[in-house]
Protein backbone atom coordinates (compact mmCIF):
# COMPACT_ATOMS: atom_id res chain seq x y z
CA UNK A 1 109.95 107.14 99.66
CA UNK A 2 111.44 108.83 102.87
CA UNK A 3 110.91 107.42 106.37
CA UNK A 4 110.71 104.34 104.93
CA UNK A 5 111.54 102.61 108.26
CA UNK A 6 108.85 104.57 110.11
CA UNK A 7 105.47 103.64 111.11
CA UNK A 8 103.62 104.80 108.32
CA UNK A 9 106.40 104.61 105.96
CA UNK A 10 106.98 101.26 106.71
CA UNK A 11 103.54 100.25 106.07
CA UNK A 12 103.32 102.13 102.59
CA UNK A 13 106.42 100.26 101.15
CA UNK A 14 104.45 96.61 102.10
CA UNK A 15 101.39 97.86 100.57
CA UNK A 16 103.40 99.11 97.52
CA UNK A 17 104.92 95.81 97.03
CA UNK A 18 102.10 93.65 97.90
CA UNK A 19 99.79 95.86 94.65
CA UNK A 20 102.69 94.97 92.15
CA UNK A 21 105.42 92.71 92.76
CA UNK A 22 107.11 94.33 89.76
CA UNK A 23 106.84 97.49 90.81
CA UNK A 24 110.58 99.23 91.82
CA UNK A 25 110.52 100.93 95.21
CA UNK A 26 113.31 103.56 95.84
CA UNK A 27 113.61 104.34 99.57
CA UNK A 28 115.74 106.73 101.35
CA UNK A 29 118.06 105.47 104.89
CA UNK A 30 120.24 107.37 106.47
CA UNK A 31 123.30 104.28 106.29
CA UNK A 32 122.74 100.31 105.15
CA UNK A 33 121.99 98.08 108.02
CA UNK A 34 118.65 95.93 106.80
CA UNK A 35 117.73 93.48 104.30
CA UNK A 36 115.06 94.67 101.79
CA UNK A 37 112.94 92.65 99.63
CA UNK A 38 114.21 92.29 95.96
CA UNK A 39 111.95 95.13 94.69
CA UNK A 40 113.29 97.38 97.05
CA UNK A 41 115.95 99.80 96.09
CA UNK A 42 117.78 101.27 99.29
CA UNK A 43 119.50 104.32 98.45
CA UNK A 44 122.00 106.05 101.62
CA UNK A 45 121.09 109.87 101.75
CA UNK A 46 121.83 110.40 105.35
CA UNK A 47 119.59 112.36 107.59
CA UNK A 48 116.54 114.69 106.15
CA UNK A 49 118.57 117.83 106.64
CA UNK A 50 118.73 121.48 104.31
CA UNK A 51 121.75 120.18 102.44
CA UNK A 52 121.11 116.44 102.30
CA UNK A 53 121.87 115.29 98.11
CA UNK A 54 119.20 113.23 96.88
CA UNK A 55 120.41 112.66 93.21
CA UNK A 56 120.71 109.20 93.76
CA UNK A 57 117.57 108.05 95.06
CA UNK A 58 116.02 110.60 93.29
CA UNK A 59 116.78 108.58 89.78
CA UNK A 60 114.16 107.32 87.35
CA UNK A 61 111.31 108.29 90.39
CA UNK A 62 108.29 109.16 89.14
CA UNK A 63 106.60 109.91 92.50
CA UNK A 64 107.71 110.58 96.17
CA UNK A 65 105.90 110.02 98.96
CA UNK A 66 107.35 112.18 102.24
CA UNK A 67 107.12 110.74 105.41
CA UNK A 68 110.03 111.55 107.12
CA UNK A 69 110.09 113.93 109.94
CA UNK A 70 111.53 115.44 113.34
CA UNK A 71 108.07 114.37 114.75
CA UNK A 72 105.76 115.67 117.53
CA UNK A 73 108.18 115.31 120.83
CA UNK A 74 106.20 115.49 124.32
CA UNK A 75 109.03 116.74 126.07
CA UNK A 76 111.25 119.16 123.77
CA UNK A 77 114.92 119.47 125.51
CA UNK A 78 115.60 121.73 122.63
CA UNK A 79 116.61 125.47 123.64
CA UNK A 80 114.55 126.48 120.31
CA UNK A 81 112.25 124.05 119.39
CA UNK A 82 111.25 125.84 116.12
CA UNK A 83 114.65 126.47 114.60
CA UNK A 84 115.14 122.46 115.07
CA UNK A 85 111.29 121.80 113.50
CA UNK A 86 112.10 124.56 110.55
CA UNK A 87 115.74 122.91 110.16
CA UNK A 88 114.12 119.26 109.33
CA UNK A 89 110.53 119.85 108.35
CA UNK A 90 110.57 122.80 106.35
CA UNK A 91 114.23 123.45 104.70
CA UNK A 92 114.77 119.71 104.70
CA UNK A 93 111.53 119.06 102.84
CA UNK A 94 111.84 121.95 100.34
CA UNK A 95 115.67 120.65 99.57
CA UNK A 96 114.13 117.60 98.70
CA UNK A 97 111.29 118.58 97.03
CA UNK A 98 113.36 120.91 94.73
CA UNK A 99 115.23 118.34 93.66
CA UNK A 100 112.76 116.34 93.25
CA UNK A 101 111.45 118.79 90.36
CA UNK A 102 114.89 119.27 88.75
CA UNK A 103 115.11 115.40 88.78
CA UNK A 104 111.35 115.44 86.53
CA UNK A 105 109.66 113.77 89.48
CA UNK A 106 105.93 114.20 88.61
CA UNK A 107 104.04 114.22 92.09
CA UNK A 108 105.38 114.74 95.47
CA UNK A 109 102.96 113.07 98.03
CA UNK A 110 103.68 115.04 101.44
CA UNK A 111 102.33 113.78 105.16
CA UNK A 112 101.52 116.37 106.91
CA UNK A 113 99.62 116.49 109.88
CA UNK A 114 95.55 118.36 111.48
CA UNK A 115 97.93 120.32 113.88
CA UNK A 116 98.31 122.77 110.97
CA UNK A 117 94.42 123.38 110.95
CA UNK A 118 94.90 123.65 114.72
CA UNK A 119 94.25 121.52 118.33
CA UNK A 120 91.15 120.97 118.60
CA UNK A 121 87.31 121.79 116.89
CA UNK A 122 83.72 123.03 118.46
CA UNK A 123 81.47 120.65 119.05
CA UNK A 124 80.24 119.27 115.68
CA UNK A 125 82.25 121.79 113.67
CA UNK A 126 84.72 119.60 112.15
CA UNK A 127 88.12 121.11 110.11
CA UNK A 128 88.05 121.37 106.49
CA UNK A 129 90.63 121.90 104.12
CA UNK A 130 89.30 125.41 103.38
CA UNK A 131 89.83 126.84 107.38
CA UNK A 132 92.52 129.07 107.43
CA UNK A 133 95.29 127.22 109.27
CA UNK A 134 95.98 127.70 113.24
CA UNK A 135 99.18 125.66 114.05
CA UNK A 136 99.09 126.28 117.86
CA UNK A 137 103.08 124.52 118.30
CA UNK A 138 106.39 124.55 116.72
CA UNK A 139 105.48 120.61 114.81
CA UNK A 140 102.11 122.34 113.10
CA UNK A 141 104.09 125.61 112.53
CA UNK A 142 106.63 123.54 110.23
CA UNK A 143 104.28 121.56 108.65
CA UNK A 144 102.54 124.60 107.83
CA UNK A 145 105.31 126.59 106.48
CA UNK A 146 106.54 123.53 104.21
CA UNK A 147 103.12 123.37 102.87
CA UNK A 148 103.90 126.60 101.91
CA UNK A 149 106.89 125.99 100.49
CA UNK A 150 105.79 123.27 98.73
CA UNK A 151 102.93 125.36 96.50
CA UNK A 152 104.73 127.48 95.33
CA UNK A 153 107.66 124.92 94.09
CA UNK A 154 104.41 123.29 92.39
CA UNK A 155 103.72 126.91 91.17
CA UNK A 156 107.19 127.25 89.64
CA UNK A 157 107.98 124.20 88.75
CA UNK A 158 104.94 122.21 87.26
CA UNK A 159 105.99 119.22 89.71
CA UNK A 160 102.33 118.36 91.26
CA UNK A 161 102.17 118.25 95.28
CA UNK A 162 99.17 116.32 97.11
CA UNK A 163 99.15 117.16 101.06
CA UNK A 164 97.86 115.07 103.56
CA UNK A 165 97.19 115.68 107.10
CA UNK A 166 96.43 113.01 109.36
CA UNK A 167 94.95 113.09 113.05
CA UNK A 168 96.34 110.76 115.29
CA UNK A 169 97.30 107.50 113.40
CA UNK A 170 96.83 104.30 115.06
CA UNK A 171 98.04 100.60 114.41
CA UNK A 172 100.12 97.66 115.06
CA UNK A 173 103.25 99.23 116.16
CA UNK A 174 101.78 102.86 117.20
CA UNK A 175 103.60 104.37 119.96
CA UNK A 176 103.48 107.10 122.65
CA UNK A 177 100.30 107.86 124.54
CA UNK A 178 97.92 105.66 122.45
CA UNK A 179 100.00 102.86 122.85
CA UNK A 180 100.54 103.28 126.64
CA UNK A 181 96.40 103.45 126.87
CA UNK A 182 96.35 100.36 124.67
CA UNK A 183 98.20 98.59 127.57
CA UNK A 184 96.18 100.34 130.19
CA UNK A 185 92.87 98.70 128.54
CA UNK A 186 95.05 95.61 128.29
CA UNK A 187 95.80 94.63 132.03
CA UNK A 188 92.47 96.14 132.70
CA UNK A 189 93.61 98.55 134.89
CA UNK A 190 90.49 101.05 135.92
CA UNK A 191 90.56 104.23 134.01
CA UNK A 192 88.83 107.40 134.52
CA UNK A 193 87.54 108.33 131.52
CA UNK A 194 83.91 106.63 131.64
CA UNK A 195 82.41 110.27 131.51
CA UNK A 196 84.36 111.41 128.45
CA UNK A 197 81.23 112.75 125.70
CA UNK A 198 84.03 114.18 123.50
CA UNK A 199 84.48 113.75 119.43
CA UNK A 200 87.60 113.00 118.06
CA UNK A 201 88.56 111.52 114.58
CA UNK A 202 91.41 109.34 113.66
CA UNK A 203 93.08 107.08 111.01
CA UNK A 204 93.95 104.00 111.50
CA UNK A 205 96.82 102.95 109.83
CA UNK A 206 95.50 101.08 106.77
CA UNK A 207 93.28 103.66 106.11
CA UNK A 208 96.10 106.38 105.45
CA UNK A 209 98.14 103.88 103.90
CA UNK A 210 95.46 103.47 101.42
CA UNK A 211 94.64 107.06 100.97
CA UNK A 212 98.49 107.83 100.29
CA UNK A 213 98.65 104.83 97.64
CA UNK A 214 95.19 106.47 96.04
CA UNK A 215 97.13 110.09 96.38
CA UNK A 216 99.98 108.86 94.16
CA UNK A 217 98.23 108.34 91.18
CA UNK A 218 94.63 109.44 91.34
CA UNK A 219 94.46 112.38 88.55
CA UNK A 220 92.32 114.34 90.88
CA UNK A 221 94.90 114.27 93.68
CA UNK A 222 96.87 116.88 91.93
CA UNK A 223 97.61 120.05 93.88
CA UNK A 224 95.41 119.60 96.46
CA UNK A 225 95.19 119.23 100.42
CA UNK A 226 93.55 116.39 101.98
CA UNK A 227 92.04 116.12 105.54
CA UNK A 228 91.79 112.05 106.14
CA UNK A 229 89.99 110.13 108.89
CA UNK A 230 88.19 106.96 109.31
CA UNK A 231 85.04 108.38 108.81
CA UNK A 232 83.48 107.70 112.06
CA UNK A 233 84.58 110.40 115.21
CA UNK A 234 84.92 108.66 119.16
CA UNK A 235 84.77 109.66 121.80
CA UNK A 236 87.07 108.77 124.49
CA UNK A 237 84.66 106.91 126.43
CA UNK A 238 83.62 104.72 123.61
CA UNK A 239 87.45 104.53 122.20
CA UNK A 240 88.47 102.82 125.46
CA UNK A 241 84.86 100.55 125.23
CA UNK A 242 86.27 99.71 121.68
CA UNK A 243 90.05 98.85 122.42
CA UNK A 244 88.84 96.46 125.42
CA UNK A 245 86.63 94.72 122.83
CA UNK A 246 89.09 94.29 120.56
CA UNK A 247 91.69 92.96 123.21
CA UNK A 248 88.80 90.48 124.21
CA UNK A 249 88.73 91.65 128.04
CA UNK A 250 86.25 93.90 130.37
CA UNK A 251 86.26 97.54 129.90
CA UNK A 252 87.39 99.12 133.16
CA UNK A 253 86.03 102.98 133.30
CA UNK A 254 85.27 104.98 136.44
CA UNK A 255 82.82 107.92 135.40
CA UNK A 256 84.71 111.03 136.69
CA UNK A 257 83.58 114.29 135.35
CA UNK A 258 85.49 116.25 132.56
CA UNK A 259 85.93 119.00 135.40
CA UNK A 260 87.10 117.24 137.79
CA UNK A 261 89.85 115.12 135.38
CA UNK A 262 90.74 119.09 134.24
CA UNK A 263 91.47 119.75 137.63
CA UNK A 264 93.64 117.27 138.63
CA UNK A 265 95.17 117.43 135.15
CA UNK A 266 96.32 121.47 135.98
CA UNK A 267 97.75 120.30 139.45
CA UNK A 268 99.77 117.85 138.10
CA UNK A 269 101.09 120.09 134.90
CA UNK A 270 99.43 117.30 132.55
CA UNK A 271 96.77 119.87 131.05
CA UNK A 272 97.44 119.33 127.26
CA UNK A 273 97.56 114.99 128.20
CA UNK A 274 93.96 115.97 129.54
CA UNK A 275 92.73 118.30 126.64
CA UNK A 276 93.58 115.40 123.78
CA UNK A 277 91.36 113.22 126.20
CA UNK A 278 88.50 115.14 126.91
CA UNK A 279 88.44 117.37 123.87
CA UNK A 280 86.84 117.66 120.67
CA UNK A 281 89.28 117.34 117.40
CA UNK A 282 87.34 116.30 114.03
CA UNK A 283 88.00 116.41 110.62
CA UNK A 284 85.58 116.51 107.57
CA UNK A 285 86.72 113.91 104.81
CA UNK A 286 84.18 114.99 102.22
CA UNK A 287 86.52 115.87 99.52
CA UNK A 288 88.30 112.93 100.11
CA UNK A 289 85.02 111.38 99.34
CA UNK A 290 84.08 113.25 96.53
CA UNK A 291 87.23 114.43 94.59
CA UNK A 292 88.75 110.93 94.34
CA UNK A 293 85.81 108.57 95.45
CA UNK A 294 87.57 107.61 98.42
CA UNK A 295 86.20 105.42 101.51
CA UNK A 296 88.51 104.18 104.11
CA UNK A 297 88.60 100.39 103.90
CA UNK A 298 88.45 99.39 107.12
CA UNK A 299 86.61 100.46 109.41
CA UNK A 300 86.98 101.70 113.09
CA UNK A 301 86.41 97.77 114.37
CA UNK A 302 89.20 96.36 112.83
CA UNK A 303 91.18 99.15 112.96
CA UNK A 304 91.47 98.78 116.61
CA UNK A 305 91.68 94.76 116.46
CA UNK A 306 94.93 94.95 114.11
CA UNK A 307 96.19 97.98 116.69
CA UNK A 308 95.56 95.64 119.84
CA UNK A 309 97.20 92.64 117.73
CA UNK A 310 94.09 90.69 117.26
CA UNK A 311 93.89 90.32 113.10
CA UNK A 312 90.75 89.32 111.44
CA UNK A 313 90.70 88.30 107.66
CA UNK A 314 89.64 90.64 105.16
């Protein structure tokens, strides 16, 4: 396991342990400076880089799951944005995943991300794992090019590769944008997005968690590309309704047209904040469905309740 420390990473190691207390988990950190549980093997590679040596941690595994990544970054202060995404995401994963082969590692789960289908969808046109991909930025152009990467080391080397790509994942812990409109919702501060009739789809965290647990063993998984969801698209109108219910106060929404948000969005250089607001971005998860039998466990409800830090038993 990479990214072990991450937010989804993180939350795939506790599921891990919590469906077999026996069960050894190897995870990757780049120097020791936390206590694991006893099942947990720590092993120091260092950072996910082209010549990183994973021997050690790469030792008796019979699966890897790859979350680490040089994420999504709003503001890029790098001069070239792609060499630094190519440097982590693609040689970094194909190092490891080459090893990971030569080490007789039998499937290499990889998180990926919907940026390598593209930004956004036509109204009720969702993406499917057969579009031809459209990475529109330097993250989705990595991902896309490590996907790559990773087929044909499946193709040479018989090691099987299951890729997932996520929309925007959401939980306890999630940060960035979603978790600054969590807050927003939270000290019920009036928002203007009570005329927002877009579709979007994504996971909440539990949901990919399970999906990645079903991808490491599930016979079907093998060699194939996933699109994962929670089943049921938002919009943003009716994501803000359902965060304010699940914080247990008043949904505050002014009803200002799309337009007009664009608008003010272009003057004050906050255009692509405005587009994943107001625009459409869904996924299809019918081979999810169908190939492995797969239905997210919880559902958009509780997804949002264990996001806004109100649990509910299961």
């Amino acid at each position: 396991m990479t990214g072990a420390t991450g937010f989804v990473g993180k939350a795939v190691v506790q599921r891990m342990l919590a469906d077999s207390k026996s069960q050894r988990v190897v995870v990757s950190v780049r120097r020791i400076g936390r206590q694991w549980p006893e099942q947990v093997v720590p092993c120091v590679t260092g950072d996910l880089e082209p010549s990183t040596d994973w021997s050690r941690a790469l030792n008796g595994v019979a699966a890897v799951v790859h979350c680490a990544a040089r994420v999504h970054i709003m503001h890029d202060t790098e001069a070239d944005p792609l060499t630094a995404f190519r440097t982590v995401n693609v040689e970094g994963t194909l190092n490891l995943a080459r090893q990971a082969a030569a080490a007789g590692v039998k499937r290499f789960v990889f998180i990926s991300s919907v940026k390598v289908n593209g930004e956004r969808t036509a109204p009720g046109t969702p993406f499917t794992e057969a579009d031809a991909p459209n990475p529109q930025d330097a993250y989705g152009q990595s991902k896309h090019e490590a996907e790559q990467g990773l087929h044909r080391i499946a193709a040479e080397t018989g090691m099987e590769v299951v890729i997932i790509r996520p929309p925007l994942v959401y939980g306890p812990g999630v940060k960035a944008n979603f978790a600054a409109l969590m807050r927003a919702v939270q000290r019920g501060w009036p928002l203007p997005l009570g005329a927002v009739h877009n579709q979007r789809s994504l996971v909440a965290l539990d949901n990919l968690v399970d999906f990645t647990i079903t991808c490491i063993t599930h016979p079907q998984a093998a060699n194939q590309t996933f699109l994962v969801s929670d089943g049921q698209d938002l919009s943003t109108t009716e994501l803000v309704r359902g965060m304010a219910q699940a914080a247990g106060v008043p949904a505050r929404m002014l009803s200002v047209p799309v337009w007009a948000l664009q608008a003010g969005a272009k003057l004050l250089c906050k255009g692509d904040a405005v587009q994943r607001l107001c625009g459409n971005l869904q996924v299809d998860i019918a081979k999810a469905r169908r190939l492995l039998g797969w239905v997210p466990p919880v559902s958009v409800e509780d997804g949002l309740r264990r996001a806004m830090g109100r649990q509910t038993e299961v």
